[in-house]
PDB file of N, CA and C in Angstrom:
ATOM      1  N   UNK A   1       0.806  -1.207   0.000  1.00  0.00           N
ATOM      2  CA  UNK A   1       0.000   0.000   0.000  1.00  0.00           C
ATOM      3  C   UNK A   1       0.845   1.266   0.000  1.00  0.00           C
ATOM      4  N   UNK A   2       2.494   0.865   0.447  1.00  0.00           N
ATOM      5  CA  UNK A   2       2.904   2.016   0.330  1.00  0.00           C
ATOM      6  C   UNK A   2       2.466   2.869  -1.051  1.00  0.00           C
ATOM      7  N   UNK A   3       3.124   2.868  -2.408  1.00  0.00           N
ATOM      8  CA  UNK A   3       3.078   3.834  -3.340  1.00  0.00           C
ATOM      9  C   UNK A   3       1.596   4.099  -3.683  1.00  0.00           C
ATOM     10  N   UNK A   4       0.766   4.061  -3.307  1.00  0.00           N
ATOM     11  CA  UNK A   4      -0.844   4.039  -4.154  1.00  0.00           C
ATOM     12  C   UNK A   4      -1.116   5.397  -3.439  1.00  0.00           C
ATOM     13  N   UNK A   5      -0.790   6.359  -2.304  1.00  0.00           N
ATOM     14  CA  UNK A   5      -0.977   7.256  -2.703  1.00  0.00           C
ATOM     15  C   UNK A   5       0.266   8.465  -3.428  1.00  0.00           C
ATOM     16  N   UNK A   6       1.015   8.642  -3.057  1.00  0.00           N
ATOM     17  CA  UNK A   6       1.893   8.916  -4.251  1.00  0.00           C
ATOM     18  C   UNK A   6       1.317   9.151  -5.731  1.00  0.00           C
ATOM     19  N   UNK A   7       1.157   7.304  -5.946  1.00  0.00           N
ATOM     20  CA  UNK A   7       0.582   7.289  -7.504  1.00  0.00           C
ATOM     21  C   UNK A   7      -0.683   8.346  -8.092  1.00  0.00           C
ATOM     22  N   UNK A   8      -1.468   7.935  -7.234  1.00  0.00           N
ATOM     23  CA  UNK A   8      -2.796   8.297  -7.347  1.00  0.00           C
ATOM     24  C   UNK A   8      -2.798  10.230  -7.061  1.00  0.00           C
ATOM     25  N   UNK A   9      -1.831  10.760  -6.230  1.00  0.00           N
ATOM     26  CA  UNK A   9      -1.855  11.621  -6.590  1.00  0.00           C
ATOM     27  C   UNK A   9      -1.242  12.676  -7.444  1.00  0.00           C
ATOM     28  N   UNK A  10      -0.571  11.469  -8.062  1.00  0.00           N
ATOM     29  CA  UNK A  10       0.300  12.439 -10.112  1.00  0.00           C
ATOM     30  C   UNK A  10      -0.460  12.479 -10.735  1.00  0.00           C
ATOM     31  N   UNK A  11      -1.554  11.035 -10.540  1.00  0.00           N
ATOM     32  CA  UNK A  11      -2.518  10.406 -11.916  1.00  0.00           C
ATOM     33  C   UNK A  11      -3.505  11.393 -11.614  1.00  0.00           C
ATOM     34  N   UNK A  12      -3.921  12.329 -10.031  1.00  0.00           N
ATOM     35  CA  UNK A  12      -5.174  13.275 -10.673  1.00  0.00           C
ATOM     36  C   UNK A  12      -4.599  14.405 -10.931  1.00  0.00           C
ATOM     37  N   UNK A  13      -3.338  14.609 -10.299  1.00  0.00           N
ATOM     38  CA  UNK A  13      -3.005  16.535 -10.887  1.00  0.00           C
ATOM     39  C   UNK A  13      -2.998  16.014 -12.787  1.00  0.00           C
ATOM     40  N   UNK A  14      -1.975  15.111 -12.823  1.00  0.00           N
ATOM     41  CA  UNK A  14      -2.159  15.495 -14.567  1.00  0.00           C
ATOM     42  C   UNK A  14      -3.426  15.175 -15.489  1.00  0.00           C
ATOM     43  N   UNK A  15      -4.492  14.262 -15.287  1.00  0.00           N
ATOM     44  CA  UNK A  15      -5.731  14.567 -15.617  1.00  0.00           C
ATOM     45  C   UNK A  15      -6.450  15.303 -15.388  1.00  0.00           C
ATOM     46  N   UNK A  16      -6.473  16.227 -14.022  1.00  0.00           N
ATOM     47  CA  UNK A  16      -6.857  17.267 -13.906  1.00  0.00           C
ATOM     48  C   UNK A  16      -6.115  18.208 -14.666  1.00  0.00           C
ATOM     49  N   UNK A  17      -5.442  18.637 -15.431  1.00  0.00           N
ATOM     50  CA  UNK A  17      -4.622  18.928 -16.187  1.00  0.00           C
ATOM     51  C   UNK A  17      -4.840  18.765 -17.595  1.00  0.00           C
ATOM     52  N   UNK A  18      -4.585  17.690 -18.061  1.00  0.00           N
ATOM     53  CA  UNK A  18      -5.178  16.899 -19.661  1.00  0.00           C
ATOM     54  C   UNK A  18      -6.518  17.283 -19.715  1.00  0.00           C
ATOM     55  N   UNK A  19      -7.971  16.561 -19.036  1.00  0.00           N
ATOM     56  CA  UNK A  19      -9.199  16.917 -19.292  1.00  0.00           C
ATOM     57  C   UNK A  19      -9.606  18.003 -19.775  1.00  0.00           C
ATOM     58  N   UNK A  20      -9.574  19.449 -18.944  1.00  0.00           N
ATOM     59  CA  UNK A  20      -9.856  20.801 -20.031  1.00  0.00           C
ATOM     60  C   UNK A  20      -9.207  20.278 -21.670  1.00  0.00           C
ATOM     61  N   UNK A  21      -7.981  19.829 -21.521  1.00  0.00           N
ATOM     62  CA  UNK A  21      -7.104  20.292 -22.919  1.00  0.00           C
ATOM     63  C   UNK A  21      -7.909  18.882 -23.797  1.00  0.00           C
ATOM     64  N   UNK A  22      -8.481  17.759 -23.171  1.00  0.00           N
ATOM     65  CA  UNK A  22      -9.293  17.262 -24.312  1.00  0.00           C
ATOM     66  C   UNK A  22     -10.458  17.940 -25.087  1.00  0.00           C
ATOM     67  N   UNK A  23     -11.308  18.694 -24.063  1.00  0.00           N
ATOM     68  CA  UNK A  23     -12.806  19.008 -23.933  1.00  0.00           C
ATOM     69  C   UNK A  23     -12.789  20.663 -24.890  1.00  0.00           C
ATOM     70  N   UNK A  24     -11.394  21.389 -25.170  1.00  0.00           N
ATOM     71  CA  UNK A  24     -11.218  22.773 -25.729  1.00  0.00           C
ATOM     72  C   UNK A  24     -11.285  22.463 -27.320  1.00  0.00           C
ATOM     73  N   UNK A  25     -11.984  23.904 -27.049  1.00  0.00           N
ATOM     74  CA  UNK A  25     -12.601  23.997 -28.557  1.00  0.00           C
ATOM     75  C   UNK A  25     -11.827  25.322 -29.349  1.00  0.00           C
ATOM     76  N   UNK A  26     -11.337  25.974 -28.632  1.00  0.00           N
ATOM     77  CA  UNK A  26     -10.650  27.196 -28.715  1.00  0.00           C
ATOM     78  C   UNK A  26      -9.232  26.967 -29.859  1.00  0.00           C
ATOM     79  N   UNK A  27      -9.022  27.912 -29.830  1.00  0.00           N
ATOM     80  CA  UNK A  27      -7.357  28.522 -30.579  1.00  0.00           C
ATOM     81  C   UNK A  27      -6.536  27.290 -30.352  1.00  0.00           C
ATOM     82  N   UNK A  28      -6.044  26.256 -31.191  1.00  0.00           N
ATOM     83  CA  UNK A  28      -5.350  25.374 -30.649  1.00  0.00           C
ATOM     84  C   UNK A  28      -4.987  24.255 -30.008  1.00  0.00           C
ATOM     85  N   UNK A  29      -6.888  24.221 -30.250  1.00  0.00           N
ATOM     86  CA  UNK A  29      -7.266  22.888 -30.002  1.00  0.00           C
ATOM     87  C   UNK A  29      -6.608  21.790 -30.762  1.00  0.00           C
ATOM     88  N   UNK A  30      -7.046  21.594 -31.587  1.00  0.00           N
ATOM     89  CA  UNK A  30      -6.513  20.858 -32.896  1.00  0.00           C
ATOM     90  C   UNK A  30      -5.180  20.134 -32.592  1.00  0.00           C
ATOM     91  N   UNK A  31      -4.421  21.209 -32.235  1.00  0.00           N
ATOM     92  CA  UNK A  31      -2.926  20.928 -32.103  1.00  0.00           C
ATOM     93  C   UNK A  31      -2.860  20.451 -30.525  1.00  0.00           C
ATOM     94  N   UNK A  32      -3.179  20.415 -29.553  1.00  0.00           N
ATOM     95  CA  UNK A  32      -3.646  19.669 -28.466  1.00  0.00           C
ATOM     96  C   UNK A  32      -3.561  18.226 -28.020  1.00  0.00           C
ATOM     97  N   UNK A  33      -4.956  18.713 -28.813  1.00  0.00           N
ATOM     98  CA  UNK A  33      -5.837  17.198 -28.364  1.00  0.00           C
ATOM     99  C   UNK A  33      -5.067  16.129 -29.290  1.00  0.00           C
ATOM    100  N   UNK A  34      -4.232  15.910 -29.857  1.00  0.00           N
ATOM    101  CA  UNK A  34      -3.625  14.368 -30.022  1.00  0.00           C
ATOM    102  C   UNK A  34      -2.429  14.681 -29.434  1.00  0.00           C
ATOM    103  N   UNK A  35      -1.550  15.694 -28.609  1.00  0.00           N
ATOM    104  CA  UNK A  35      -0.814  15.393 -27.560  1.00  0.00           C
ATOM    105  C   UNK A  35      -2.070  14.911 -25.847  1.00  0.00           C
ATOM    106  N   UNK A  36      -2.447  15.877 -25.950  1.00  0.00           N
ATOM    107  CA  UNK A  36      -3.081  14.855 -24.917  1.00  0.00           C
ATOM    108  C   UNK A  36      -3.588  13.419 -24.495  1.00  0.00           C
ATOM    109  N   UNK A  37      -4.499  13.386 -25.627  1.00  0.00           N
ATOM    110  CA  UNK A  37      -5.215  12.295 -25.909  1.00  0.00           C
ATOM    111  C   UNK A  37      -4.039  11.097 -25.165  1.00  0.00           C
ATOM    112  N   UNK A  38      -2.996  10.389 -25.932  1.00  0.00           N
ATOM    113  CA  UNK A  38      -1.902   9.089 -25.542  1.00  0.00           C
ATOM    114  C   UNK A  38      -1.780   9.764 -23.951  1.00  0.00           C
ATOM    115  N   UNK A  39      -1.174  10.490 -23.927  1.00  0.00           N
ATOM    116  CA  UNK A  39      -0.650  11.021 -22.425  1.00  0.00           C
ATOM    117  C   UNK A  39      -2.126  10.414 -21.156  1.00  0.00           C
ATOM    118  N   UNK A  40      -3.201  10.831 -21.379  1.00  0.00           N
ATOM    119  CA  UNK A  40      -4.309  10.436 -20.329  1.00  0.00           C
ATOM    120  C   UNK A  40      -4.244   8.753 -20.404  1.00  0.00           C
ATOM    121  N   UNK A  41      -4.430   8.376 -21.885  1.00  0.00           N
ATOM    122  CA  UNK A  41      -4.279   7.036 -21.380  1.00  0.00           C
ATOM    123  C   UNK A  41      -3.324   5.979 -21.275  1.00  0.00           C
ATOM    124  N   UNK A  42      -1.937   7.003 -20.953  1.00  0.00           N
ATOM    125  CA  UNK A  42      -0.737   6.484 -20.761  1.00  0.00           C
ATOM    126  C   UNK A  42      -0.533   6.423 -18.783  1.00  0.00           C
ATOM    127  N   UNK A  43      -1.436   7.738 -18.439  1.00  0.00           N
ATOM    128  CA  UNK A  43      -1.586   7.522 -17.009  1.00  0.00           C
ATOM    129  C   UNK A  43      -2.719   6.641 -16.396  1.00  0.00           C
ATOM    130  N   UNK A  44      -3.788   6.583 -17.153  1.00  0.00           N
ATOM    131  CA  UNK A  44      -4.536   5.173 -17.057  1.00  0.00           C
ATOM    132  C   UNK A  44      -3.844   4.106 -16.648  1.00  0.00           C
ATOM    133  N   UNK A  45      -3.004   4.020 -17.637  1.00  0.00           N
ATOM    134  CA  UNK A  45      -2.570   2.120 -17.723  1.00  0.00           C
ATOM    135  C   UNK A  45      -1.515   2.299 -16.735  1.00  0.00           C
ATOM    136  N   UNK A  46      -0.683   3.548 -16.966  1.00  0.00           N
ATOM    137  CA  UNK A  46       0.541   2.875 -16.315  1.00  0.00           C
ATOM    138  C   UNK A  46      -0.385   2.648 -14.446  1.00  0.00           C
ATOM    139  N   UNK A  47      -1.423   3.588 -14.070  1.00  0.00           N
ATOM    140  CA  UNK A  47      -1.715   3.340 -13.226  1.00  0.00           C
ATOM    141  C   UNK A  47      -1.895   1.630 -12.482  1.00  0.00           C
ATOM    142  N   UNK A  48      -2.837   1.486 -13.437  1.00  0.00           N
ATOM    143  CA  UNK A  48      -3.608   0.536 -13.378  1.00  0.00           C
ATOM    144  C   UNK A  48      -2.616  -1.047 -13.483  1.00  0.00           C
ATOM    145  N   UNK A  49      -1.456  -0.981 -14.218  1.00  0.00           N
ATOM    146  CA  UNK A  49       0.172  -1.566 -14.128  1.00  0.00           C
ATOM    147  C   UNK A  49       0.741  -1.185 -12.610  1.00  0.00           C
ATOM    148  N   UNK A  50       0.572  -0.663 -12.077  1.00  0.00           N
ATOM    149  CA  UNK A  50       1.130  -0.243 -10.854  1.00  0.00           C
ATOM    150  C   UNK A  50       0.518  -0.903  -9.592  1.00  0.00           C
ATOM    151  N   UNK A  51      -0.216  -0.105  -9.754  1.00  0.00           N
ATOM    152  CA  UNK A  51      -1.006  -0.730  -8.343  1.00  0.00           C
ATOM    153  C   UNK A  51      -1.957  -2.098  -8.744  1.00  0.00           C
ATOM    154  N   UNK A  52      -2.047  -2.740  -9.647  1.00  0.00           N
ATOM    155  CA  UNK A  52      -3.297  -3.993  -9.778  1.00  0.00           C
ATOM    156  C   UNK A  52      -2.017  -5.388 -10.173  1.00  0.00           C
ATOM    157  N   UNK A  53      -1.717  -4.579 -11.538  1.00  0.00           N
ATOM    158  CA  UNK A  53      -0.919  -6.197 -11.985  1.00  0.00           C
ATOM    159  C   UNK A  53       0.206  -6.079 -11.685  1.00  0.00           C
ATOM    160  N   UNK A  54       1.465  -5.534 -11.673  1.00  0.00           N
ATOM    161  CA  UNK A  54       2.432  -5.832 -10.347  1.00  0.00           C
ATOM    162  C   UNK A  54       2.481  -6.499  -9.428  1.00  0.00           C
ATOM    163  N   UNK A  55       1.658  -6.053  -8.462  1.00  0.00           N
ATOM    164  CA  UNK A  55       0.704  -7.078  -7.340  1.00  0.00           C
ATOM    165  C   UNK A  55       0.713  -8.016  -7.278  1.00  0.00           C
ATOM    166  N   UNK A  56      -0.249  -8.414  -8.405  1.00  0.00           N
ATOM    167  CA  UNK A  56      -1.271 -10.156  -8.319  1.00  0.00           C
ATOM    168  C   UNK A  56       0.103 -10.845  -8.906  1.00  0.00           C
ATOM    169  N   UNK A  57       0.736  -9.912  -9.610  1.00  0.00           N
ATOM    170  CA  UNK A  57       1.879 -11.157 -10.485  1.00  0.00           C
ATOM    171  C   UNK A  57       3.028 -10.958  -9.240  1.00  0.00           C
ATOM    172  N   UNK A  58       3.161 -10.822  -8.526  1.00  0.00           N
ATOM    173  CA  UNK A  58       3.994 -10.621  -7.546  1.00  0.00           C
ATOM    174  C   UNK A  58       3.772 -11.708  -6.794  1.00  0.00           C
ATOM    175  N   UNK A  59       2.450 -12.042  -6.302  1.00  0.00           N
ATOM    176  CA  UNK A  59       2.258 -12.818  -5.432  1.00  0.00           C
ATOM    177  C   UNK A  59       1.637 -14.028  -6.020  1.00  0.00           C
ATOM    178  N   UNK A  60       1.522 -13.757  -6.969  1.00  0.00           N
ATOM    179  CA  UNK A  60       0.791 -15.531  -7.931  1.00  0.00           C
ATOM    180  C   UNK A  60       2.592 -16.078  -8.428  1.00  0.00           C
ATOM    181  N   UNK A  61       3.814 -15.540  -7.942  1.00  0.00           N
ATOM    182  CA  UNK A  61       4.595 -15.938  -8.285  1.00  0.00           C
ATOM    183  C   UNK A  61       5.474 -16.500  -6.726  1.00  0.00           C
ATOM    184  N   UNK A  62       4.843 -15.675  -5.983  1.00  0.00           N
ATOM    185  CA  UNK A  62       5.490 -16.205  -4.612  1.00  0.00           C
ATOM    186  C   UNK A  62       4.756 -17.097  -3.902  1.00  0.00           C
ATOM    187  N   UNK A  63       3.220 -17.794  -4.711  1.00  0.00           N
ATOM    188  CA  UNK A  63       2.345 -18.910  -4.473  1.00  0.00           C
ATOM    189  C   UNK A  63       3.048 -19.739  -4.992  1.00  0.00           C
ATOM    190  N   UNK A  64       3.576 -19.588  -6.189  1.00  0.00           N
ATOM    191  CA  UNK A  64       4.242 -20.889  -7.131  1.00  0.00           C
ATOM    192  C   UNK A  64       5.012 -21.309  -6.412  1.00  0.00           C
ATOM    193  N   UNK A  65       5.850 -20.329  -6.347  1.00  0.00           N
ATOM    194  CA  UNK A  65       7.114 -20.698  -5.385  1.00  0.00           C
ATOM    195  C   UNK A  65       7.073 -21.563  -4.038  1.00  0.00           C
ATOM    196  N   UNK A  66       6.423 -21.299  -3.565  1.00  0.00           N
ATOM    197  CA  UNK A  66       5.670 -21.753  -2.066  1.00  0.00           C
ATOM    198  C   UNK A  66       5.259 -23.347  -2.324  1.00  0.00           C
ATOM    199  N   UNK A  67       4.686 -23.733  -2.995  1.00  0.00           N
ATOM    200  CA  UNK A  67       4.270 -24.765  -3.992  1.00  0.00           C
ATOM    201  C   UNK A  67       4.947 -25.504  -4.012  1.00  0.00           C
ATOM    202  N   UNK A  68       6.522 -24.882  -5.021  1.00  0.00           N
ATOM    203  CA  UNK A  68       7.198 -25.948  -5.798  1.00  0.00           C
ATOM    204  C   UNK A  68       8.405 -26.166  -4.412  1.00  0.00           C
ATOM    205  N   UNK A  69       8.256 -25.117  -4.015  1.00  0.00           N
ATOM    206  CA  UNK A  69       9.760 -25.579  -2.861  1.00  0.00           C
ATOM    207  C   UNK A  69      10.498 -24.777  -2.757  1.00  0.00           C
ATOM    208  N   UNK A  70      10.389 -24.049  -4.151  1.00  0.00           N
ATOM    209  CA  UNK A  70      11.873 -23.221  -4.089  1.00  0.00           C
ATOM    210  C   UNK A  70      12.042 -21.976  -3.837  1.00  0.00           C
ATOM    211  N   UNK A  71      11.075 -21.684  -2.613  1.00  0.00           N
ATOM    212  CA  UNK A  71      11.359 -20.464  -1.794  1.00  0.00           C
ATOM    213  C   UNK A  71      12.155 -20.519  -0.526  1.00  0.00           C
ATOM    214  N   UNK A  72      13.144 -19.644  -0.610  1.00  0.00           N
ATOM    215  CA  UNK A  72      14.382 -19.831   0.406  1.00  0.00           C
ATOM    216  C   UNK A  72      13.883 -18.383   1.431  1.00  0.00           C
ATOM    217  N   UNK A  73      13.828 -18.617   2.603  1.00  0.00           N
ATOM    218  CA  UNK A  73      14.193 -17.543   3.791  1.00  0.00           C
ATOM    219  C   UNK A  73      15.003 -16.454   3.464  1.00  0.00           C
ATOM    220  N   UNK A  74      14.305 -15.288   3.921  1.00  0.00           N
ATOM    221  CA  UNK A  74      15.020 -14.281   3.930  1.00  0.00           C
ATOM    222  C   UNK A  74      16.173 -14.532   5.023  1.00  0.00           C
ATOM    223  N   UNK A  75      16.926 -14.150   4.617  1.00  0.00           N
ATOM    224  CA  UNK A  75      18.015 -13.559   6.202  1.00  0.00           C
ATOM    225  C   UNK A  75      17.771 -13.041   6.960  1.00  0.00           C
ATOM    226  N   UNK A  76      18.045 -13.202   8.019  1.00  0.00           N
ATOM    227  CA  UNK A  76      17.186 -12.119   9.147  1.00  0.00           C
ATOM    228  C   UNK A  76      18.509 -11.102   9.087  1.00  0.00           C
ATOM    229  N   UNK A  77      18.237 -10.000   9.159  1.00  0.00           N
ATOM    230  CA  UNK A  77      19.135  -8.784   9.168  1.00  0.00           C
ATOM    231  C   UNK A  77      19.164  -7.824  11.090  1.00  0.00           C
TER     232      UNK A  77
END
């Protein structure tokens, strides 16, 4: 749980950010909105890569492991 807020709070300043610049109709729109456009749903995914599937593949790999045997002890420090 550490990074999820961190994350979560880049992913709303810069959509709060991007959104006007999808939704403008003004001077320059045009030239805009297909920089924006990839960028919003580049913070989508990478979000959604971060905090969801990282995770599950993190720990559906330290189940395997657990499983097959070949998980060794940390060191105690």
């Amino acid at each position: 749980m550490h990074p999820l807020r961190p994350k979560l709070m880049t992913v709303c300043a810069v959509l709060a950010s991007l959104i006007p610049i999808l939704w403008a109709s003004g001077i320059g729109s045009d030239v805009m909105k297909p920089i924006a456009a990839p960028m919003v749903g580049g913070m989508i995914t990478s979000t959604i890569r971060v905090l969801i599937l990282i995770p599950v593949f993190f720990v559906l790999m330290k189940e395997r492991a657990l499983r097959c045997g070949t998980l060794r002890p940390e060191a105690a420090g």
